[in-house]
Protein backbone atom coordinates (compact mmCIF):
# COMPACT_ATOMS: atom_id res chain seq x y z
CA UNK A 1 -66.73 -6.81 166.64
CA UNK A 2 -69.05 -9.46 164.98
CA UNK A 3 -70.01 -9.92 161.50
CA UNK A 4 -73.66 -9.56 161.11
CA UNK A 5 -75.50 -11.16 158.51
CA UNK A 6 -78.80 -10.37 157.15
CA UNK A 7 -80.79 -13.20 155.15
CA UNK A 8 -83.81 -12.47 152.81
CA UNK A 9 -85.50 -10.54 155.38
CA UNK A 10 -89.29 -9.56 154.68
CA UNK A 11 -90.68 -7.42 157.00
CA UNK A 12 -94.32 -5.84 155.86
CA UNK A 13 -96.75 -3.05 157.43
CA UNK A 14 -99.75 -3.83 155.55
CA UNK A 15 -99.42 -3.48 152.07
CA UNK A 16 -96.22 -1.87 152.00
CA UNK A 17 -93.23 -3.91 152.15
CA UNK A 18 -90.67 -2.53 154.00
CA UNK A 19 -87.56 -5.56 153.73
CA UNK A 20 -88.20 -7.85 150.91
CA UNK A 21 -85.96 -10.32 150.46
CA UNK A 22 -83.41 -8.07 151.78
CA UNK A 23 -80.08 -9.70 152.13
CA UNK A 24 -76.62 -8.28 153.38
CA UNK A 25 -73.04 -8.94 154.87
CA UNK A 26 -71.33 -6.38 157.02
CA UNK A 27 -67.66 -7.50 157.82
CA UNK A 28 -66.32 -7.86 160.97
CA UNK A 29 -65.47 -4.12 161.93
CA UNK A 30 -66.67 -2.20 158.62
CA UNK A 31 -68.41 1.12 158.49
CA UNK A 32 -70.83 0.19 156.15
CA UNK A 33 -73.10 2.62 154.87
CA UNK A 34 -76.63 1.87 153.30
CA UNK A 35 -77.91 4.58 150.80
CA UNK A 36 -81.27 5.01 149.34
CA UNK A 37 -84.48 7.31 148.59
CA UNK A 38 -87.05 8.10 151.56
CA UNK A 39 -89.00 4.82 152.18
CA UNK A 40 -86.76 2.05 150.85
CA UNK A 41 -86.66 0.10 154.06
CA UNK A 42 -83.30 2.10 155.22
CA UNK A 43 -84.48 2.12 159.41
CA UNK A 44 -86.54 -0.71 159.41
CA UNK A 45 -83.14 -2.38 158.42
CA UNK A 46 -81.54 -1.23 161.27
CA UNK A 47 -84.70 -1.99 163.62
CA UNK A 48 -84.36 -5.28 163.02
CA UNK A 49 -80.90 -5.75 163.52
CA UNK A 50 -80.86 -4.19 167.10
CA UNK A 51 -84.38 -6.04 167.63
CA UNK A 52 -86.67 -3.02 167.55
CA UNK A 53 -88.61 -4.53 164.89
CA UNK A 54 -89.42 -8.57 164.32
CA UNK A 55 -88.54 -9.68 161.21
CA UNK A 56 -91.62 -11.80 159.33
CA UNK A 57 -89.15 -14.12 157.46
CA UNK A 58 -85.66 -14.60 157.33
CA UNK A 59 -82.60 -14.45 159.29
CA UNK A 60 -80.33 -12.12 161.50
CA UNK A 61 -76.88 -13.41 162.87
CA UNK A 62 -73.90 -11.98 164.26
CA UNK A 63 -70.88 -14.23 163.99
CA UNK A 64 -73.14 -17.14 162.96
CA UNK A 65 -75.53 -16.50 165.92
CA UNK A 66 -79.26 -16.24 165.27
CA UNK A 67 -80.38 -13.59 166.96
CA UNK A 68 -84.25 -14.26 166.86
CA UNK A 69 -84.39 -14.70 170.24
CA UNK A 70 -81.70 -12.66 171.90
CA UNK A 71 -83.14 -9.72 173.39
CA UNK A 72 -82.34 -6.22 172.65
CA UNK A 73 -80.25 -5.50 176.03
CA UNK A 74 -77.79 -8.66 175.46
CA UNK A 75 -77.51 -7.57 171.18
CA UNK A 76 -74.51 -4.95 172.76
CA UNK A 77 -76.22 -2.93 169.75
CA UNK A 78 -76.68 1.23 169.64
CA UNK A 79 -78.79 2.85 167.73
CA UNK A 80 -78.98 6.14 166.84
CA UNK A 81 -82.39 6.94 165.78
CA UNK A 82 -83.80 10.77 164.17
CA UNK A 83 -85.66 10.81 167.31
CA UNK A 84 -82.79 11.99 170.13
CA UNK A 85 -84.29 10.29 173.21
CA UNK A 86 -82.10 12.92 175.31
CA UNK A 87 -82.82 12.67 179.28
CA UNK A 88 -84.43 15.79 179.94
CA UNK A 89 -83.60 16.00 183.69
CA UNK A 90 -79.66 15.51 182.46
CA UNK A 91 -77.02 17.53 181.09
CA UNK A 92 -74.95 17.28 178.17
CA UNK A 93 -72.51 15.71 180.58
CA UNK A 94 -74.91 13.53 182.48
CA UNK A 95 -76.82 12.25 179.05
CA UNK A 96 -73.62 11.37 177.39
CA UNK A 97 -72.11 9.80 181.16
CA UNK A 98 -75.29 7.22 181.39
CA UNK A 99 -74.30 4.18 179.97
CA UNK A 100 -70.75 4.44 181.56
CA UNK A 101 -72.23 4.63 184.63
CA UNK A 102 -75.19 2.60 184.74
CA UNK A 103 -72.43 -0.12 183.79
CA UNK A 104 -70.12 0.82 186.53
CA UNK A 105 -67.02 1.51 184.81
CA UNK A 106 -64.33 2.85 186.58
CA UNK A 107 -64.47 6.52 187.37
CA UNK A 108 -61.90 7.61 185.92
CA UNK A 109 -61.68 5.77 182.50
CA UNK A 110 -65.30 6.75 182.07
CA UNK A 111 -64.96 10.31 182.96
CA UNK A 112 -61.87 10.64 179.80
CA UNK A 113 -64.20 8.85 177.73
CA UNK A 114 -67.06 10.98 178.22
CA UNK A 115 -64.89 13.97 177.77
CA UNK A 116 -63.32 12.52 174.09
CA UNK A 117 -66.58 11.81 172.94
CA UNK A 118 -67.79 15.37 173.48
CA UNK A 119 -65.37 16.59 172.52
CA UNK A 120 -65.47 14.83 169.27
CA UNK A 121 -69.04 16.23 168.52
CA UNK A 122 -67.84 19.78 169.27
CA UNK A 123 -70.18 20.06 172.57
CA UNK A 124 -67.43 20.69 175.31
CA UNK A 125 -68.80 24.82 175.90
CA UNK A 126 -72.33 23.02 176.54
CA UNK A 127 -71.33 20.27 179.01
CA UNK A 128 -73.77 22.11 181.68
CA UNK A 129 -76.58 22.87 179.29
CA UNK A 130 -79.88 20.53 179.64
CA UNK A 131 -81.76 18.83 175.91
CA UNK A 132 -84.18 21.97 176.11
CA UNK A 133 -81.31 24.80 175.82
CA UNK A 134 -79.85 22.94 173.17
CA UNK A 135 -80.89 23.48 168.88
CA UNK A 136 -81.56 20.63 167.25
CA UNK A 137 -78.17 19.76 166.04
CA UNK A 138 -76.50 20.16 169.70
CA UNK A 139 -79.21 17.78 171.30
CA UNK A 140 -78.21 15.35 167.84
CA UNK A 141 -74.45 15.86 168.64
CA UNK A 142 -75.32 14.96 172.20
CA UNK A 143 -76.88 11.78 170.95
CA UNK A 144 -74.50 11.03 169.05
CA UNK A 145 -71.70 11.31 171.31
CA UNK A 146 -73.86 8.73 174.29
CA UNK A 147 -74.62 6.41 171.42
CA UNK A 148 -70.33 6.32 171.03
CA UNK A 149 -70.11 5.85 174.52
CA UNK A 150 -71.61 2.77 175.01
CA UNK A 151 -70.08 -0.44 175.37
CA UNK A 152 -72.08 -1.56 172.29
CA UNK A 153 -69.93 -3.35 169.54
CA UNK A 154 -72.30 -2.40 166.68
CA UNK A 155 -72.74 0.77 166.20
CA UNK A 156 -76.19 1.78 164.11
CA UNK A 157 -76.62 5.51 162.97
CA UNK A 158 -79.65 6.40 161.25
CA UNK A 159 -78.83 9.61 159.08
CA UNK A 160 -76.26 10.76 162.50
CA UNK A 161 -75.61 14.27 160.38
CA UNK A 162 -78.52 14.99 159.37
CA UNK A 163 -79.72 17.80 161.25
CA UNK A 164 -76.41 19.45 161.44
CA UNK A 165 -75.11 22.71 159.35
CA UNK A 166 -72.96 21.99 156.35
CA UNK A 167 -69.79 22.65 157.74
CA UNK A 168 -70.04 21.13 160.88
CA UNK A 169 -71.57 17.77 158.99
CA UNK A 170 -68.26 17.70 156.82
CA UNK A 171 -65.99 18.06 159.68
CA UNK A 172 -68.26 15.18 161.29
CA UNK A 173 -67.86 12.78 158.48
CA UNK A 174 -64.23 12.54 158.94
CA UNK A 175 -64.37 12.64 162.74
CA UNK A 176 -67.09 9.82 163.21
CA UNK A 177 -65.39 7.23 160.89
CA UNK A 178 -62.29 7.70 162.41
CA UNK A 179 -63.70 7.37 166.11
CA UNK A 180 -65.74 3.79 165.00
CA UNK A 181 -62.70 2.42 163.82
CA UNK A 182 -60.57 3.39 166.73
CA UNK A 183 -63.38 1.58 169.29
CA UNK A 184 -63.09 -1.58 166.81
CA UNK A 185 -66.96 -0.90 166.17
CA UNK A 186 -68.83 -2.42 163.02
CA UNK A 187 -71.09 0.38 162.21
CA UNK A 188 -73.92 0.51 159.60
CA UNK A 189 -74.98 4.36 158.71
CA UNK A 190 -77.97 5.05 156.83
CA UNK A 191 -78.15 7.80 154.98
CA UNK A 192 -79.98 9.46 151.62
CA UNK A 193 -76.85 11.57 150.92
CA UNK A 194 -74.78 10.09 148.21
CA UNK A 195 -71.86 12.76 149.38
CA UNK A 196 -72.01 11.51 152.80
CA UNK A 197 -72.41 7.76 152.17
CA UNK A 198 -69.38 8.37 148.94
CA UNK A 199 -66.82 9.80 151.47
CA UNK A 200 -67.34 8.13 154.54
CA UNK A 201 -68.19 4.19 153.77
CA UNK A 202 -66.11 1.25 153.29
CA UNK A 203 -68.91 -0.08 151.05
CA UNK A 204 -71.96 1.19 150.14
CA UNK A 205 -75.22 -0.85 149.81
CA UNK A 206 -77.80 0.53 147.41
CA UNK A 207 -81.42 -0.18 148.77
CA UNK A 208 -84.95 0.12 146.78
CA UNK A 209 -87.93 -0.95 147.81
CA UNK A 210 -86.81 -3.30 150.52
CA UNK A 211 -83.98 -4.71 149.09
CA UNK A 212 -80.07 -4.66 148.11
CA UNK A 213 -79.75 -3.58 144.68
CA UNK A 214 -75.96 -3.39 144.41
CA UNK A 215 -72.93 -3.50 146.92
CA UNK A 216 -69.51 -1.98 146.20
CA UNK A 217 -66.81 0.10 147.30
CA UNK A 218 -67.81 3.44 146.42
CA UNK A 219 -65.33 3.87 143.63
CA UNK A 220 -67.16 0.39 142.38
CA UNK A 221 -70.67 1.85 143.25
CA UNK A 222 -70.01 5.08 141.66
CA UNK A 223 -68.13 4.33 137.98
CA UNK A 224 -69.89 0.83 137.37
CA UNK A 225 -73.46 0.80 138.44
CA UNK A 226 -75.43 -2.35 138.26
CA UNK A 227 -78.63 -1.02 137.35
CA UNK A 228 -80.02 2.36 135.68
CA UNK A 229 -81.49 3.50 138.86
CA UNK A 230 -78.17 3.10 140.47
CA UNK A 231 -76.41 5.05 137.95
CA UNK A 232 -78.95 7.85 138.27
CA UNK A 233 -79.00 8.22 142.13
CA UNK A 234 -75.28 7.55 143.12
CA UNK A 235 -73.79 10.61 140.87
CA UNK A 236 -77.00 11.91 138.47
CA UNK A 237 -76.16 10.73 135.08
CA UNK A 238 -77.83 11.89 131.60
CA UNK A 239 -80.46 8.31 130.94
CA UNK A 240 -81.32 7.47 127.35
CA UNK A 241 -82.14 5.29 125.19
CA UNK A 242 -80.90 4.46 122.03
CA UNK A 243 -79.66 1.33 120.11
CA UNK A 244 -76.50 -0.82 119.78
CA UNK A 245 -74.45 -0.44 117.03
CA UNK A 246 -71.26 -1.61 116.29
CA UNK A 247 -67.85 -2.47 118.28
CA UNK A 248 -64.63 -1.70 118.00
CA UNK A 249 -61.75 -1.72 120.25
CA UNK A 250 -62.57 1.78 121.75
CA UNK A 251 -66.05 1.49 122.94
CA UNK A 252 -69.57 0.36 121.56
CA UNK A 253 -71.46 2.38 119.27
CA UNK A 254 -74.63 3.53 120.21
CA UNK A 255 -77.60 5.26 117.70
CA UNK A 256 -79.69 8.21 119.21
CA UNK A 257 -83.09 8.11 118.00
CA UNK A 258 -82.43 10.86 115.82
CA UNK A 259 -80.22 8.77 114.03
CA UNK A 260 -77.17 10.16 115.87
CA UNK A 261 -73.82 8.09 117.13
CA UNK A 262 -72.43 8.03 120.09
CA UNK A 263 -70.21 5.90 121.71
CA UNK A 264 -70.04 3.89 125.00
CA UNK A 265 -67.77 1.25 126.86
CA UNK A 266 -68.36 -2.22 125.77
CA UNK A 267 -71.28 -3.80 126.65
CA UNK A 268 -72.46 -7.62 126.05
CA UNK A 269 -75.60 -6.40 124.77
CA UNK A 270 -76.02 -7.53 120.69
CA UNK A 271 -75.86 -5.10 118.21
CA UNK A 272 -79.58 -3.61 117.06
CA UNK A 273 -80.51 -4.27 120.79
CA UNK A 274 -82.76 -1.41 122.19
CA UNK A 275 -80.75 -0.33 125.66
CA UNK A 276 -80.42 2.52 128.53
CA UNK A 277 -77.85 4.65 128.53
CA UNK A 278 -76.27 6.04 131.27
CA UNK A 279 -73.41 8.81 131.57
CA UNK A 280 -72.62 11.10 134.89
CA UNK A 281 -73.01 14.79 134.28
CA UNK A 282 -69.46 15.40 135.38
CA UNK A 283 -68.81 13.13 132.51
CA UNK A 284 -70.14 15.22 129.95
CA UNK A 285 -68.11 17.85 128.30
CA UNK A 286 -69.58 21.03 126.03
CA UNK A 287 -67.62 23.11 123.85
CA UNK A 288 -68.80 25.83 121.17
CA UNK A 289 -69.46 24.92 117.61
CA UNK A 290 -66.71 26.25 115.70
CA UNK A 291 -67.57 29.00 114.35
CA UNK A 292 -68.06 29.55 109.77
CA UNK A 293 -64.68 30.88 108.29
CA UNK A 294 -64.32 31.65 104.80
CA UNK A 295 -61.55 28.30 104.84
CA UNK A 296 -64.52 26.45 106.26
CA UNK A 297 -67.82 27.64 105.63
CA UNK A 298 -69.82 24.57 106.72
CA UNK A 299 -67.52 23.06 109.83
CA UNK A 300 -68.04 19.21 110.60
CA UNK A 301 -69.67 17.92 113.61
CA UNK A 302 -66.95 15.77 114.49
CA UNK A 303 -67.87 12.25 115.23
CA UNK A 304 -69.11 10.93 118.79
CA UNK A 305 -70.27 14.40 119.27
CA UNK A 306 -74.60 15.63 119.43
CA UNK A 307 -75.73 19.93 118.87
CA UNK A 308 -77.79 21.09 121.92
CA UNK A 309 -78.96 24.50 123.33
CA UNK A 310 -78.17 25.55 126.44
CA UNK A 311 -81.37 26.40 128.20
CA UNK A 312 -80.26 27.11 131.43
CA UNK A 313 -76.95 27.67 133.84
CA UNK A 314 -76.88 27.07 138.04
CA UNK A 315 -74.00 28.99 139.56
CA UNK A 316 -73.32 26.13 142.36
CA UNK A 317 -70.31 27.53 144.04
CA UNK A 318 -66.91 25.12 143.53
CA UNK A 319 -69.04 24.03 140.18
CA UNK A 320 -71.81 25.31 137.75
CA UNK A 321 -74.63 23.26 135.74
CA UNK A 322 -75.64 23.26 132.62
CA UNK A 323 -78.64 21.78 131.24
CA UNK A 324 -79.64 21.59 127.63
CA UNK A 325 -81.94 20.52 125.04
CA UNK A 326 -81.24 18.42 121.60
CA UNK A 327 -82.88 16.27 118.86
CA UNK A 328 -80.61 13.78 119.73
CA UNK A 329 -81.79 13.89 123.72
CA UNK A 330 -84.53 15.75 125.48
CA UNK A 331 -82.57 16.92 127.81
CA UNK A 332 -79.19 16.90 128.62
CA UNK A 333 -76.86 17.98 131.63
CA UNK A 334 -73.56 19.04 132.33
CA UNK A 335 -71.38 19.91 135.05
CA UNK A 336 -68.62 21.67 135.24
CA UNK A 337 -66.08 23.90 137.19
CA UNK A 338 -66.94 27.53 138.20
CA UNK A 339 -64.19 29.35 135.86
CA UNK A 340 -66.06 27.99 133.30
CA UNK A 341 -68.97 30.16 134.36
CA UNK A 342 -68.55 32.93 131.58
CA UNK A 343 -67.61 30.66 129.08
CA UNK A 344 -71.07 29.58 128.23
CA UNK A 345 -74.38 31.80 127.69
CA UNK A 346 -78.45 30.67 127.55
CA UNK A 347 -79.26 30.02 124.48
CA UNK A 348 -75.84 29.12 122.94
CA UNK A 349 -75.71 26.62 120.58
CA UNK A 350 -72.71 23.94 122.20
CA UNK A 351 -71.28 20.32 121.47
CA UNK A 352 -71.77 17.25 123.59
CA UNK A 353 -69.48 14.71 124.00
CA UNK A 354 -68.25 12.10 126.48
CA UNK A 355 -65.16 9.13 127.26
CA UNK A 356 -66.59 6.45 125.77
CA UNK A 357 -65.75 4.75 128.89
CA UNK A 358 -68.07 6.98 130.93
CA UNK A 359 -71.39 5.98 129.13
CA UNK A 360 -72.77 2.75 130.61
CA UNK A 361 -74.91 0.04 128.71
CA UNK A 362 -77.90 -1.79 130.48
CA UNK A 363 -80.71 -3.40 129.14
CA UNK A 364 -84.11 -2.30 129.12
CA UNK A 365 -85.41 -2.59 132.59
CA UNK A 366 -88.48 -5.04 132.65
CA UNK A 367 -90.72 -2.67 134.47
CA UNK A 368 -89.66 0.20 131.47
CA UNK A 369 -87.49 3.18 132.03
CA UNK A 370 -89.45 5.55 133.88
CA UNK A 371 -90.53 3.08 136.68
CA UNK A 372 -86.74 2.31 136.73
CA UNK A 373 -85.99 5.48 137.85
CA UNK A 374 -88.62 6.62 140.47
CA UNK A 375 -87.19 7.63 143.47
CA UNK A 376 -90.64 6.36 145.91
């Protein structure tokens, strides 16, 4: 189980730079999963760790080895790519029974490993079935399982679940961890799915535009991102900006442009500082406006708290979103349980509030807000 080691790796197809100055530690046995938009540099990552794809700077090692000039076969690397590469002339059995025998393991042995790792991917009623029988997500399974059987000691998935139906993917997600671990693999899953990379990862490692932008647990990912961009793609937050006001031993204040006050964790931004704002959308609550009484005819907006409208409502299953508009910001979502589905209407005229310890302060990005958050 080696620890590989990944140091400021450029790799560039033109004018696009695919690694730049991408750097990274995977521990000795971790499942270590690296999340980020289409076209950050997620499988050219993992083609140059197995030796698919040559590096143009930097440096690859596993347990302080360079690996520059160790070929691909002696790496003991899998990788499981988005194209299968099933045998056609084989069967489920056969594809997944290659690299045990090929290697000449002993009968047996190989035969109950074969049969686990099937088993695993929920392919055992196909066992006889050839690639061409098989829907795209059997002939994945099937990939899935030969890439387990190996007797590779890093295992590299490149989005493994991808073309499988939700429920199966969930069961998966569970399943696969628990198998790597078991072999004593270190395994590095790419993925774009901040649900998949959130439950399954010991650590997550945010990539954008060819390099690491922030690696965490996910609980550390997830409630303190490093950057806006983070904070927007791991969990999508509400992003503002406003300006820092004053602290006291509850949060930071922060003015809306509208002249409005919020109020955020600390921060060691100055006060009058211009700064991003960042709070998760299962982080912001709504409630009515109270409604005029003859006791109170002209009810307080109580502080920390911004008017919106609610424009429109997603009926999500397990949870519903609501998304707004306001003075104070443009526009402004919320999520929230299902039961709270008739609670709320278009057009009604709600509070907004959050934990001061769920809005995050950054500075203002160099390359401006919007650039910050681009997904390409």
């Amino acid at each position: 189980m080696p620890e590989i080691v990944l140091k400021d790796l450029t790799k560039s197809y033109g004018d696009t730079k695919a690694a730049d100055g991408l750097s990274l530690t995977v521990k000795d046995g971790e499942y270590i999963c690296i999340l980020g938009p289409t076209g950050a540099g997620k499988t050219t990552c993992l083609r140059m760790i197995c030796g698919l794809t040559k590096q143009d700077s930097g440096e690859i090692t596993f347990d302080g080895k360079p690996m520059d000039k160790v070929p691909i076969s002696e790496r003991r690397t899998t990788m499981l790519s988005q194209v299968y590469s099933l045998f056609p002339p084989m069967t489920v059995y056969e594809n997944v029974m290659f690299s045990p025998s090929i290697k000449e393991w002993p009968e047996e042995e190989s035969k109950q490993l074969v049969k686990s790792m099937i088993k695993m991917v929920h392919m055992d009623q196909k066992v006889q079935q050839y690639p061409h029988e098989l829907s795209g997500g059997q002939q994945q399974r099937t990939a899935l399982a030969r890439a387990l059987a190996s007797d590779s000691k890093v295992l590299l998935l490149d989005e493994p679940l991808r073309a499988l139906d939700a429920r199966l993917r969930l069961e998966l997600r569970k399943e696969l961890k628990s198998m790597a671990k078991e072999m004593g693999l270190t395994s590095i899953h790419v993925t774009h799915d901040q649900d998949e990379a959130l439950e399954m990862a010991d650590r997550i490692a945010i990539i954008r535009q060819g390099r690491i932008v922030q690696i965490g647990t996910p609980m550390e990912v997830f409630q303190n991102p490093a950057t806006p961009f983070v904070a927007n793609f791991v969990g999508r937050s509400n992003i503002f900006v406003g300006k820092v006001g004053t602290s006291d031993e509850t949060g930071t204040e922060v003015i809306l442009p509208d002249g409005t006050k919020v109020r955020s964790r600390h921060t060691d931004l100055s006060e009058g500082e211009d700064a991003v704002v960042a709070v998760k959308i299962g982080s912001t609550r709504i409630e009515h406006i109270p409604v005029p009484t003859e006791e109170v005819p002209n009810p307080l907006m109580p502080e920390g708290y911004f008017e919106a409208v609610i424009e429109r409502i997603l009926y999500e299953g397990a949870t519903i979103t609501v998304e707004m508009s306001s003075s104070a910001i443009e526009l402004v979502t919320c999520k929230l349980p299902n039961r709270k589905f008739d609670d709320f209407s278009v057009g009604d005229r709600v509070m907004v509030s959050w934990a001061p310890d769920k809005a995050t302060l950054f500075r203002i990005p160099e390359c401006g807000i919007v650039e910050e958050l681009r997904l390409d």
